[in-house]
Structures are given as C-alpha cells and as structure tokens.
PDB file of N, CA and C in Angstrom:
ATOM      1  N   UNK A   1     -14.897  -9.005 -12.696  1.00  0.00           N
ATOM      2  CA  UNK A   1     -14.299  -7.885 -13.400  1.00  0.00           C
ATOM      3  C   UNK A   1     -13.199  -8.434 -14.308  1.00  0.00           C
ATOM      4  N   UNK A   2     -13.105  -7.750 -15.160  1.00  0.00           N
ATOM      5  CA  UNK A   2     -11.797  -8.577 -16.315  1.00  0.00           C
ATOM      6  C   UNK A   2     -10.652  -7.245 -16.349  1.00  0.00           C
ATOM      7  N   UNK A   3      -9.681  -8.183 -16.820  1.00  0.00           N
ATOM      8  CA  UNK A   3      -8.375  -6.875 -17.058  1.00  0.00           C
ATOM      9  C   UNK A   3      -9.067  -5.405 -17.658  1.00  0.00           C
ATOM     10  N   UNK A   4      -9.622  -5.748 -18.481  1.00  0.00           N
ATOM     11  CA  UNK A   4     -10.001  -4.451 -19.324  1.00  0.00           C
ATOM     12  C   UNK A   4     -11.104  -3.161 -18.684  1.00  0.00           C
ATOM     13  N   UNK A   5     -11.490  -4.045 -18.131  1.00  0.00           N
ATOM     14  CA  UNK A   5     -13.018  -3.486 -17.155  1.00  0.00           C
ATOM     15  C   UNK A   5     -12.290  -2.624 -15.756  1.00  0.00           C
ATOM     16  N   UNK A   6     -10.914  -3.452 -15.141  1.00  0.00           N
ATOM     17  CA  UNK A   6     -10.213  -2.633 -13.913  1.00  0.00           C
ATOM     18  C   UNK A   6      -9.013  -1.451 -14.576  1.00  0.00           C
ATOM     19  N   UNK A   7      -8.947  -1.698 -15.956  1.00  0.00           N
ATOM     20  CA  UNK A   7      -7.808  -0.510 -16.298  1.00  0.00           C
ATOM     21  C   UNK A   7      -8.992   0.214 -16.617  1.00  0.00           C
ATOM     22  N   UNK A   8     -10.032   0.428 -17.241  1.00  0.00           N
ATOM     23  CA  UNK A   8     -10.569   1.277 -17.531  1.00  0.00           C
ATOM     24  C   UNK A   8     -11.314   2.057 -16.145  1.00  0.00           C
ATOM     25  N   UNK A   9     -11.319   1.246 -15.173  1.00  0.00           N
ATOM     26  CA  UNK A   9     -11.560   1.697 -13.569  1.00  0.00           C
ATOM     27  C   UNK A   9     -10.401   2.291 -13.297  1.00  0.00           C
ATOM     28  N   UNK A  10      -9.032   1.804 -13.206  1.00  0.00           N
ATOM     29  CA  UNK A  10      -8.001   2.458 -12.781  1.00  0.00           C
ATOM     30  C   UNK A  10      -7.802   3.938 -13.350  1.00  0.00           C
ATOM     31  N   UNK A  11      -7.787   4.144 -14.444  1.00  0.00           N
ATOM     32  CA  UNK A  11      -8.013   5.120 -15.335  1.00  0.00           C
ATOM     33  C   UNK A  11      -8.386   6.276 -14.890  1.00  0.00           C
ATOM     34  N   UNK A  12      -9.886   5.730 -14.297  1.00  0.00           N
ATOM     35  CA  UNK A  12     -10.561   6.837 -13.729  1.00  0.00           C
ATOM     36  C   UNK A  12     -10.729   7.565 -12.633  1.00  0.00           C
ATOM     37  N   UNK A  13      -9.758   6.423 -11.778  1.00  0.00           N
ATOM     38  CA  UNK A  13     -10.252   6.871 -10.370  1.00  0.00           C
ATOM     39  C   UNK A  13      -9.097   6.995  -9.970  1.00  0.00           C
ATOM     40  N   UNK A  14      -7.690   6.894  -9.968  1.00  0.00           N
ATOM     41  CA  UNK A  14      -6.438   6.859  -9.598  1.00  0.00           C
ATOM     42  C   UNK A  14      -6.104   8.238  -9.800  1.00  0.00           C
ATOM     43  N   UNK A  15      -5.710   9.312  -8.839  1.00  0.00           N
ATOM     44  CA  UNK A  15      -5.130  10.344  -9.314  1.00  0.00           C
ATOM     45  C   UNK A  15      -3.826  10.526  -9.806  1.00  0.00           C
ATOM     46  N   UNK A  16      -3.062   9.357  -9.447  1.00  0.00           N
ATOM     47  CA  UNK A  16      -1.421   9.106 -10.156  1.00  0.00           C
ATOM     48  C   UNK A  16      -1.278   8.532 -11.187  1.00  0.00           C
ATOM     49  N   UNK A  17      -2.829   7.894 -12.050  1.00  0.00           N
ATOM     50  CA  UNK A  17      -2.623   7.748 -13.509  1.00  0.00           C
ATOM     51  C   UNK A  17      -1.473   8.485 -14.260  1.00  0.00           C
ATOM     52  N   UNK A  18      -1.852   9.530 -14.000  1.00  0.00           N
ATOM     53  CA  UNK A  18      -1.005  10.570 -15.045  1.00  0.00           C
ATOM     54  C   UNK A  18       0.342  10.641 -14.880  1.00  0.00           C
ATOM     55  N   UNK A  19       0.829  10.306 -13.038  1.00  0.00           N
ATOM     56  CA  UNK A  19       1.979  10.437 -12.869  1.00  0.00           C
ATOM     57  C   UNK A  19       2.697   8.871 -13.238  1.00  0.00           C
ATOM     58  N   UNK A  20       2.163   8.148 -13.265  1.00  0.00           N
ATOM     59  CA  UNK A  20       2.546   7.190 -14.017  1.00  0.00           C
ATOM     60  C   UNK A  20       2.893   7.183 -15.207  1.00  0.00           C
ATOM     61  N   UNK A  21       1.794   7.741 -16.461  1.00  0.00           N
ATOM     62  CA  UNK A  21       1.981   8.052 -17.352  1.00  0.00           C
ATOM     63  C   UNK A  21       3.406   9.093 -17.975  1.00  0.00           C
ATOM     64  N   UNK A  22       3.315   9.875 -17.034  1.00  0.00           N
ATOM     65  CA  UNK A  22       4.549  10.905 -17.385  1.00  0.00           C
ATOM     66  C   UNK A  22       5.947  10.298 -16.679  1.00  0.00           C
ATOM     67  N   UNK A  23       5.744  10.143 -15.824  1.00  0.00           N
ATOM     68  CA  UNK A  23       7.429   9.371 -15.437  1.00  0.00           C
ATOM     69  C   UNK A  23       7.561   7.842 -16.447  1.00  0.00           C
ATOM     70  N   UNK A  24       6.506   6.969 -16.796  1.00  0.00           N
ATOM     71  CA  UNK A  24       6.759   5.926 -17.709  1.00  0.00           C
ATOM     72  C   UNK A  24       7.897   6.700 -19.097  1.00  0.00           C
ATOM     73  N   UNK A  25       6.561   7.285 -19.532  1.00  0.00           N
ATOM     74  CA  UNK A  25       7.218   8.406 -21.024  1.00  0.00           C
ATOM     75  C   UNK A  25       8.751   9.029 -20.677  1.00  0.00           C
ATOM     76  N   UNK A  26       8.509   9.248 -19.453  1.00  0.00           N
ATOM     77  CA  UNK A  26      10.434   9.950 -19.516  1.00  0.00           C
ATOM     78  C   UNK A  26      11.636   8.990 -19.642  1.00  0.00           C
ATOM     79  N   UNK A  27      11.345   7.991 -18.701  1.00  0.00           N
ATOM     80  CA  UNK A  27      12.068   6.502 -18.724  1.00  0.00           C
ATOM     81  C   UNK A  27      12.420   6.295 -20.268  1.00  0.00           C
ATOM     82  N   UNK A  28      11.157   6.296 -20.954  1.00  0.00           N
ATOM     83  CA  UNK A  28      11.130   5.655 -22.120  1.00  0.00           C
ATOM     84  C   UNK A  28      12.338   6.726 -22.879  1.00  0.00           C
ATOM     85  N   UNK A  29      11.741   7.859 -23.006  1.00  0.00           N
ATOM     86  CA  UNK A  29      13.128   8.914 -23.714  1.00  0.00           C
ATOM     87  C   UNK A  29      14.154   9.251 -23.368  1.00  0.00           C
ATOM     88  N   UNK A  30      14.332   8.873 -21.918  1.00  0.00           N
ATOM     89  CA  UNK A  30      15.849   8.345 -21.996  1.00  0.00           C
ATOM     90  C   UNK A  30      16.466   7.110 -22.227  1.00  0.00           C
ATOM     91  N   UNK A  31      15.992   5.991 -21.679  1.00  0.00           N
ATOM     92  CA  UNK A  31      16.619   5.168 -22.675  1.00  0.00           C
ATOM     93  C   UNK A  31      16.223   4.964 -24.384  1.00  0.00           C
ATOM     94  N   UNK A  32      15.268   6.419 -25.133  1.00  0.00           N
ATOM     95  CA  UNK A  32      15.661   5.842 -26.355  1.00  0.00           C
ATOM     96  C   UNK A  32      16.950   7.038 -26.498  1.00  0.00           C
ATOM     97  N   UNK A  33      17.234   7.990 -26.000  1.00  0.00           N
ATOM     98  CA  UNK A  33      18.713   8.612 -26.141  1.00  0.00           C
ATOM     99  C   UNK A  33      19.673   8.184 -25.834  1.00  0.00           C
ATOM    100  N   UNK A  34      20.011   6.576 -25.152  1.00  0.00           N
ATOM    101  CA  UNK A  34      20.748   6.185 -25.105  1.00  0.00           C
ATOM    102  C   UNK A  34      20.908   5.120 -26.544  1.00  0.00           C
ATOM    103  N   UNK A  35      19.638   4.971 -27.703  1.00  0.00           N
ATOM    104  CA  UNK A  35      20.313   4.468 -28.756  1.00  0.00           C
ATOM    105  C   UNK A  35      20.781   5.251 -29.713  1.00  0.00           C
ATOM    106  N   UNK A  36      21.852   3.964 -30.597  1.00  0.00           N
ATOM    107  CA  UNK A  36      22.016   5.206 -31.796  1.00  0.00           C
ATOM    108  C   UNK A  36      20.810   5.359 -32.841  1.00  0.00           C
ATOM    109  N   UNK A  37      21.639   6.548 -33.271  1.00  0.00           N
ATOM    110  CA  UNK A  37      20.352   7.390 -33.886  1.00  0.00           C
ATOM    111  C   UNK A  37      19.817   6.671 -34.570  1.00  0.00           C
ATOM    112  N   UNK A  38      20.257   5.608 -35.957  1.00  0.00           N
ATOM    113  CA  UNK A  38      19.607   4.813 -36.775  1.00  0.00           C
ATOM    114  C   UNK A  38      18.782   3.916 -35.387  1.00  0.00           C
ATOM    115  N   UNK A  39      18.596   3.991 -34.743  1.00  0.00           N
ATOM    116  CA  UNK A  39      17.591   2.838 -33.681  1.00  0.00           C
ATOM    117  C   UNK A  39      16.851   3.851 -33.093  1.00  0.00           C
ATOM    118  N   UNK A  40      16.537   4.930 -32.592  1.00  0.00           N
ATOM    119  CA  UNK A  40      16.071   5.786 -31.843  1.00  0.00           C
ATOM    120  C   UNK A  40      14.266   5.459 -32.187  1.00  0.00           C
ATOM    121  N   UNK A  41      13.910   5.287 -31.468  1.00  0.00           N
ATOM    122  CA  UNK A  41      12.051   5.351 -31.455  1.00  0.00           C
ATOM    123  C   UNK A  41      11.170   6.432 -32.204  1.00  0.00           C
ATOM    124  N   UNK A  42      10.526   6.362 -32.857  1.00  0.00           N
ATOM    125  CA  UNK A  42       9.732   7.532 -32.506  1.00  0.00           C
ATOM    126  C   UNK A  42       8.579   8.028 -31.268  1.00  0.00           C
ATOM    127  N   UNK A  43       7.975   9.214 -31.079  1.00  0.00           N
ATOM    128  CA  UNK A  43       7.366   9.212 -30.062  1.00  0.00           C
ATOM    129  C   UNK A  43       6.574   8.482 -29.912  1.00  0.00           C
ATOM    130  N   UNK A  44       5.459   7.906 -31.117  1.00  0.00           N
ATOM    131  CA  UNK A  44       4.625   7.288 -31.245  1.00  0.00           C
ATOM    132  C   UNK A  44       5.166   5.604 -30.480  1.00  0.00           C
ATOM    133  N   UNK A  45       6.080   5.514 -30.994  1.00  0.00           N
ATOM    134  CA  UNK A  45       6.656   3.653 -30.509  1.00  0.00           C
ATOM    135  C   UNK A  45       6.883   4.031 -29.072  1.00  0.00           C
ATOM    136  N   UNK A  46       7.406   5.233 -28.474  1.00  0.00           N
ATOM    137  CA  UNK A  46       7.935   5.259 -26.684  1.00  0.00           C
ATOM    138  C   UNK A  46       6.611   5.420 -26.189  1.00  0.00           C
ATOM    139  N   UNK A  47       5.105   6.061 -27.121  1.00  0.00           N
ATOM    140  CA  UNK A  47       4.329   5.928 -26.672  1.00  0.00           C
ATOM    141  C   UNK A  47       3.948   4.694 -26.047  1.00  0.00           C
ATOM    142  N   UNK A  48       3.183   3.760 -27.245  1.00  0.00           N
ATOM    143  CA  UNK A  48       3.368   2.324 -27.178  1.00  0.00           C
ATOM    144  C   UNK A  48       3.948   1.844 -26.077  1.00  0.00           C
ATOM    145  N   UNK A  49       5.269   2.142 -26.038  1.00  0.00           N
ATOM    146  CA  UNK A  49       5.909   1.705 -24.545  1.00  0.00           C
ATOM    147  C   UNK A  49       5.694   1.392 -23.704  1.00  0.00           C
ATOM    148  N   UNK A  50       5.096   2.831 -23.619  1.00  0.00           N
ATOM    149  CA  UNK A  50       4.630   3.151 -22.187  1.00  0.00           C
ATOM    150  C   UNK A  50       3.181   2.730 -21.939  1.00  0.00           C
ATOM    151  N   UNK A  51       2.160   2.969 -22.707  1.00  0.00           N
ATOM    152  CA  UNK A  51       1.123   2.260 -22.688  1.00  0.00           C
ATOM    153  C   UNK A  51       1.070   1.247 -21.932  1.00  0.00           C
ATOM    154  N   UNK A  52       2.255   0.058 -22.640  1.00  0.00           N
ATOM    155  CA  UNK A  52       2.251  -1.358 -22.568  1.00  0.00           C
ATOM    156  C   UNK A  52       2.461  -1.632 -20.953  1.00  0.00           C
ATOM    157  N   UNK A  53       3.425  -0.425 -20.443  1.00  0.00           N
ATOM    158  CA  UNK A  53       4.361  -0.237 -19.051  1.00  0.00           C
ATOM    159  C   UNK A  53       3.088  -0.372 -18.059  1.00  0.00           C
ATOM    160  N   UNK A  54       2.059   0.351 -18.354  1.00  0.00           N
ATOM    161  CA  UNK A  54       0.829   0.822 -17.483  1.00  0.00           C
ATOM    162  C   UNK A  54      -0.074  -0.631 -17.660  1.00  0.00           C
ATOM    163  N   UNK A  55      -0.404  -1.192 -18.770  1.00  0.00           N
ATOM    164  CA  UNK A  55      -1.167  -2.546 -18.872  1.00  0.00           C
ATOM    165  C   UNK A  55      -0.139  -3.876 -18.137  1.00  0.00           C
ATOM    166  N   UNK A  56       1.051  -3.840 -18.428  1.00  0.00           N
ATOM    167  CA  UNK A  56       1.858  -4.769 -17.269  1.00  0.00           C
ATOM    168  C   UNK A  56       1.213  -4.098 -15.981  1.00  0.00           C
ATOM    169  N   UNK A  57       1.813  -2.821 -15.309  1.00  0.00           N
ATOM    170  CA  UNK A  57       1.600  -2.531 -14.075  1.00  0.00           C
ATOM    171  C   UNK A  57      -0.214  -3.051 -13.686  1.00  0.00           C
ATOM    172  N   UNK A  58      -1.050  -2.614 -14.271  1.00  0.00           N
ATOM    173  CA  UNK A  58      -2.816  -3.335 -14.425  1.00  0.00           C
ATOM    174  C   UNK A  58      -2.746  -4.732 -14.531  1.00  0.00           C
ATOM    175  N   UNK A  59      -2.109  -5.558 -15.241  1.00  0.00           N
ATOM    176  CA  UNK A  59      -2.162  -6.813 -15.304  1.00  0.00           C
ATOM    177  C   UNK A  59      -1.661  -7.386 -13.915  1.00  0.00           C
ATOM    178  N   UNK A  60      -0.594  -6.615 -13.005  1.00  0.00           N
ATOM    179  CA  UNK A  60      -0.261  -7.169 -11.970  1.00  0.00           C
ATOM    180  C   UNK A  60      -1.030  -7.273 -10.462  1.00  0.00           C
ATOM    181  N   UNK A  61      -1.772  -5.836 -10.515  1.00  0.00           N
ATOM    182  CA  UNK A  61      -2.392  -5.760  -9.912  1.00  0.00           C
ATOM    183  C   UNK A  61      -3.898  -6.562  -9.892  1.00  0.00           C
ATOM    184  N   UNK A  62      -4.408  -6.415 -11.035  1.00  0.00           N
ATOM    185  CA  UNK A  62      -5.498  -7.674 -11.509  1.00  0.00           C
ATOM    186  C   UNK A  62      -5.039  -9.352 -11.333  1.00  0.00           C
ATOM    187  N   UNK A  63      -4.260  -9.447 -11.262  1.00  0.00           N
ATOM    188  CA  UNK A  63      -3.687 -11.262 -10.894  1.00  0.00           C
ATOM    189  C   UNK A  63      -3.910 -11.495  -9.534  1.00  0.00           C
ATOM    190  N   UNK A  64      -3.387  -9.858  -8.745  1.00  0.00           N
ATOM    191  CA  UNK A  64      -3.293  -9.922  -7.303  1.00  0.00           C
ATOM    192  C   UNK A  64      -4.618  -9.928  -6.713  1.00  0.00           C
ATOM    193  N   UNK A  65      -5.570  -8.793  -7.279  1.00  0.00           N
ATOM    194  CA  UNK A  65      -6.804  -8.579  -6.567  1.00  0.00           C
ATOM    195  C   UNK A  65      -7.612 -10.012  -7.034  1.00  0.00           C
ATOM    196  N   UNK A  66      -7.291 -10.986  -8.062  1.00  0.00           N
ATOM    197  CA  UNK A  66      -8.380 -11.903  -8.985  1.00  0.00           C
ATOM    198  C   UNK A  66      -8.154 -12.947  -7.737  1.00  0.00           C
ATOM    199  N   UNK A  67      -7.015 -12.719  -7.017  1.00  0.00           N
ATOM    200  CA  UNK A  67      -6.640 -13.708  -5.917  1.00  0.00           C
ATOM    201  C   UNK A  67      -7.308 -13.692  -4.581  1.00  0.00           C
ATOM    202  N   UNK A  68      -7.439 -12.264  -4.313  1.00  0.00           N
ATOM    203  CA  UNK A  68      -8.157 -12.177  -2.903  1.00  0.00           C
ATOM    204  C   UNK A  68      -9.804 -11.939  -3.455  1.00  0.00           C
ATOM    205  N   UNK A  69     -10.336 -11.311  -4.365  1.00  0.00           N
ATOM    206  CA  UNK A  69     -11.564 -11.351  -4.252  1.00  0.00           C
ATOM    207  C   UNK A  69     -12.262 -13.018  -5.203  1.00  0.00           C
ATOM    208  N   UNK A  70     -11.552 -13.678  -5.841  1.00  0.00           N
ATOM    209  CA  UNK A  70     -11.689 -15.183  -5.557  1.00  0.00           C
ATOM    210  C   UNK A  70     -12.903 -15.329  -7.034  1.00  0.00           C
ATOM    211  N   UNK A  71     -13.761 -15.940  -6.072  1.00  0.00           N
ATOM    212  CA  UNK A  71     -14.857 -16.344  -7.238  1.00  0.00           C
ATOM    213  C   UNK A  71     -15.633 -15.405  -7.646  1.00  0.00           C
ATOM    214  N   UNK A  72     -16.084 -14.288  -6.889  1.00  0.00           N
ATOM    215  CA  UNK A  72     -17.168 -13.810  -7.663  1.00  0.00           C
ATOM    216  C   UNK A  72     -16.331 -12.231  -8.484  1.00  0.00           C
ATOM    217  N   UNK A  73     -17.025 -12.627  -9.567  1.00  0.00           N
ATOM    218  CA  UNK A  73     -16.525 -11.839 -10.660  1.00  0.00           C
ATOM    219  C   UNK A  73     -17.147 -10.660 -11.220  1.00  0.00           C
ATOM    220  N   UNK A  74     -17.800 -10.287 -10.365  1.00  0.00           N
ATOM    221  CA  UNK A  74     -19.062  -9.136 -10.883  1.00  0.00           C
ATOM    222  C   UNK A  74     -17.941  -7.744 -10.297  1.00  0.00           C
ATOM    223  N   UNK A  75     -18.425  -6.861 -11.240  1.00  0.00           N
ATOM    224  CA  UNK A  75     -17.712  -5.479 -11.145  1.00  0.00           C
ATOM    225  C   UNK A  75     -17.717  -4.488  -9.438  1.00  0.00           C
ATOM    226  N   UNK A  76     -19.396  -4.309  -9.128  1.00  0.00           N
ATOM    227  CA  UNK A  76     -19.300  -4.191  -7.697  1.00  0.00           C
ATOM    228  C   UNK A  76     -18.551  -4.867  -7.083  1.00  0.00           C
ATOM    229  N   UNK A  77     -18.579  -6.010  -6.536  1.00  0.00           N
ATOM    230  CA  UNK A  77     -17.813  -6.975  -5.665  1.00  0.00           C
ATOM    231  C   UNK A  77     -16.622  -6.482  -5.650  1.00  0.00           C
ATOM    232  N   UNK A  78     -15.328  -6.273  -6.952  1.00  0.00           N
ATOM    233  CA  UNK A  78     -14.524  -5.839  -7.215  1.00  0.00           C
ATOM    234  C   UNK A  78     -14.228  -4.542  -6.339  1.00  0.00           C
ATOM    235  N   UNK A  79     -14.987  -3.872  -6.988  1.00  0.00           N
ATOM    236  CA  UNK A  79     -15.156  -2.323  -6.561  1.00  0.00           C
ATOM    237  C   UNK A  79     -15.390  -2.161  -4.962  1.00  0.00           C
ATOM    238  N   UNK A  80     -16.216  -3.436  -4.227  1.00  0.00           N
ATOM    239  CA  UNK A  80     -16.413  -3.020  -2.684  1.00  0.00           C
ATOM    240  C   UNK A  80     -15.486  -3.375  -2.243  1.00  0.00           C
ATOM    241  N   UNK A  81     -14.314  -5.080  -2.715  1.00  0.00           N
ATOM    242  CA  UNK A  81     -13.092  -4.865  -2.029  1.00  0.00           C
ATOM    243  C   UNK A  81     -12.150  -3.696  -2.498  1.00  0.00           C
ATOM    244  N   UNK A  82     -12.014  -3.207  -3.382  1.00  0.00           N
ATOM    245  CA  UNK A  82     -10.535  -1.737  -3.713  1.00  0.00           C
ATOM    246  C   UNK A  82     -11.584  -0.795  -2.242  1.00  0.00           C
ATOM    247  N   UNK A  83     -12.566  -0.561  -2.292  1.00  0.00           N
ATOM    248  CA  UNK A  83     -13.247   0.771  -1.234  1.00  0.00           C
ATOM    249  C   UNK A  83     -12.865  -0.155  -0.219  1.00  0.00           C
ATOM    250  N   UNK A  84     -13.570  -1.242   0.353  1.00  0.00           N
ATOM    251  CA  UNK A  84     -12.937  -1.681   1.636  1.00  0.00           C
ATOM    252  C   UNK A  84     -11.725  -1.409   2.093  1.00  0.00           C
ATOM    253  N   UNK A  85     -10.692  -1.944   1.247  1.00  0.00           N
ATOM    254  CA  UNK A  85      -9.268  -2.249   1.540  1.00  0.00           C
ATOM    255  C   UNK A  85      -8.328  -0.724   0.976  1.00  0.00           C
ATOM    256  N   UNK A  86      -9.024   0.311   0.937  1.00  0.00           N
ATOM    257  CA  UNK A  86      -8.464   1.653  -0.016  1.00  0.00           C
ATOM    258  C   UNK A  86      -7.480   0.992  -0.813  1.00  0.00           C
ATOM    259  N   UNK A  87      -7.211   0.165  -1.614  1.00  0.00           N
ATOM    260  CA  UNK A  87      -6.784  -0.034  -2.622  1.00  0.00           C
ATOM    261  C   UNK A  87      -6.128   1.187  -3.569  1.00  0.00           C
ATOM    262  N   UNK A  88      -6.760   2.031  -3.461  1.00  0.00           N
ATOM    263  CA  UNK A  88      -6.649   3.356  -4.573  1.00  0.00           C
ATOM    264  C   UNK A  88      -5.583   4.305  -3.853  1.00  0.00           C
ATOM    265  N   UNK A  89      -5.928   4.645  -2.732  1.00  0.00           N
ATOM    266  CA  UNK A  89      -4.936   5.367  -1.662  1.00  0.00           C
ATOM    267  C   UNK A  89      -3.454   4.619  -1.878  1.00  0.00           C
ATOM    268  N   UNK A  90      -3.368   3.131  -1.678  1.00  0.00           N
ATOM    269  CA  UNK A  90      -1.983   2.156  -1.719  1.00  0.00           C
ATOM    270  C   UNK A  90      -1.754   2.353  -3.233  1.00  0.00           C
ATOM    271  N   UNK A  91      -2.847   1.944  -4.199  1.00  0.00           N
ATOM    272  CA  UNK A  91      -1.586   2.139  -5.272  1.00  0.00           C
ATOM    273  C   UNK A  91      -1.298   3.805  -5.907  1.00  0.00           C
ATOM    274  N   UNK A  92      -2.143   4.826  -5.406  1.00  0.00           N
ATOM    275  CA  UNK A  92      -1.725   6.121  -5.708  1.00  0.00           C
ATOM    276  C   UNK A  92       0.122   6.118  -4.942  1.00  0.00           C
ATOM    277  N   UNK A  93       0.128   6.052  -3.738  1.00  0.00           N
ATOM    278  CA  UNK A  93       1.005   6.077  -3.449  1.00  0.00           C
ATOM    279  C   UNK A  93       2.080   4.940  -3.957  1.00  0.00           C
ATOM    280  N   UNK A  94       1.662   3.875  -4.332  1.00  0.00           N
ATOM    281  CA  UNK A  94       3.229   2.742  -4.852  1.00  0.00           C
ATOM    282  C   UNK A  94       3.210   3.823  -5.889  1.00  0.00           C
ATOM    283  N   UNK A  95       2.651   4.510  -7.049  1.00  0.00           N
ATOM    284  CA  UNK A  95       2.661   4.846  -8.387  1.00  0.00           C
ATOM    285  C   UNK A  95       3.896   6.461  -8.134  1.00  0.00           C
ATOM    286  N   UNK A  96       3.587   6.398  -6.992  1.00  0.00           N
ATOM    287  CA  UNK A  96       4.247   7.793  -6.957  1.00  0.00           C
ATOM    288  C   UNK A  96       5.741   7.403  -6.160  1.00  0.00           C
ATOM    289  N   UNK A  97       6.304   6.528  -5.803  1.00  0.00           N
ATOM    290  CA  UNK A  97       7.477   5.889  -5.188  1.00  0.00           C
ATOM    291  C   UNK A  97       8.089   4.665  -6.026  1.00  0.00           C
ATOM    292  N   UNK A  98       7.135   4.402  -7.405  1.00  0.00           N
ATOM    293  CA  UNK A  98       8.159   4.110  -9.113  1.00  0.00           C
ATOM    294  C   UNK A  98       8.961   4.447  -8.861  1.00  0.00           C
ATOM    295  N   UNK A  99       9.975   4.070  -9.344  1.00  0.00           N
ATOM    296  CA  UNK A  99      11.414   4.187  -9.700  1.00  0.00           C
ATOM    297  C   UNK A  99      11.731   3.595 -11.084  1.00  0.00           C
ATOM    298  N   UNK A 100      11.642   3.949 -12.306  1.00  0.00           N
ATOM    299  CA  UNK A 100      11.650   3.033 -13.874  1.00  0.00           C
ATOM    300  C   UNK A 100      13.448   2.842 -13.919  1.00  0.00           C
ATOM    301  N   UNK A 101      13.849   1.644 -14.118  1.00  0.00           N
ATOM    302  CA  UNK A 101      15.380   1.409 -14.369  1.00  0.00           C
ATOM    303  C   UNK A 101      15.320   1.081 -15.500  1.00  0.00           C
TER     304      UNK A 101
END
C-alpha cells in the first residue's frame, strides 16, 4: 500500500476524518487571528494548512503501519492488519483526544 492509497483508505473509513478536519481548520483560524492583519491567511491558505496537518498525521501513521506489516505491500494485506489489530477504532479515538497547540 503507498501513502496515497492509505489516505485515500483513511478518508473513507475513519469516522473522525471530519473531526479532524474541523478541529485542524479551527487551530488554523486561530492562530491566523493571532497575526497582523497585513499577514493574516486566507481561507484558502488555512485550508492548505490543514490539509497538509491531515497528510503529516497519514504520513505518520503509514511509517508506523509500513513497519509492522513489513514486506508485503499489497493493499489487502494492509487492510487485514488495520481489521485484525482495529486500527480504525484506535485512531478514531487518538483523532478525537487531538489537542492542536
């Protein structure tokens, strides 16, 4: 499985996608109200942001799982360790006990 292949899995199957998504985006608009105004973001760039916030958080988790499921690289395999190990249950819940500083 490659980075791109497990965010587009995460995506789909995570029900705290979104809550990720929306607490990332708030983080982001408050610290852009903490610049001055000539610096302030637009939504589009805190978008971006946050995007980027969710592909770090995917990239970390993909380093971790590329570690325990090892050599074989096929998408099932992937997919039978996250169902084995509920994977999805653990990171619904880390996603929802975020804290963005």
């Amino acid at each position: 499985m490659t980075k791109l292949e497990l965010t587009e899995y995460l995506e789909a199957n995570l029900s705290a996608h979104t809550i990720f998504i929306e607490n990332a985006f708030a983080y982001q608009e408050a610290k852009n109200k903490r610049r001055p105004n000539k610096k302030r973001w637009t939504e589009e760039k805190m978008m971006r942001a946050t995007n980027k916030m969710w592909l770090d958080f995917v990239g970390n988790v993909f380093e971790k799982l590329k570690l325990e499921v090892r050599k074989d690289t096929s998408v099932s395999s992937w997919e039978d360790f996250i169902a084995k190990y509920e994977m999805l249950d653990s990171l619904d819940e880390a996603i929802i006990s975020i804290e963005f500083e």
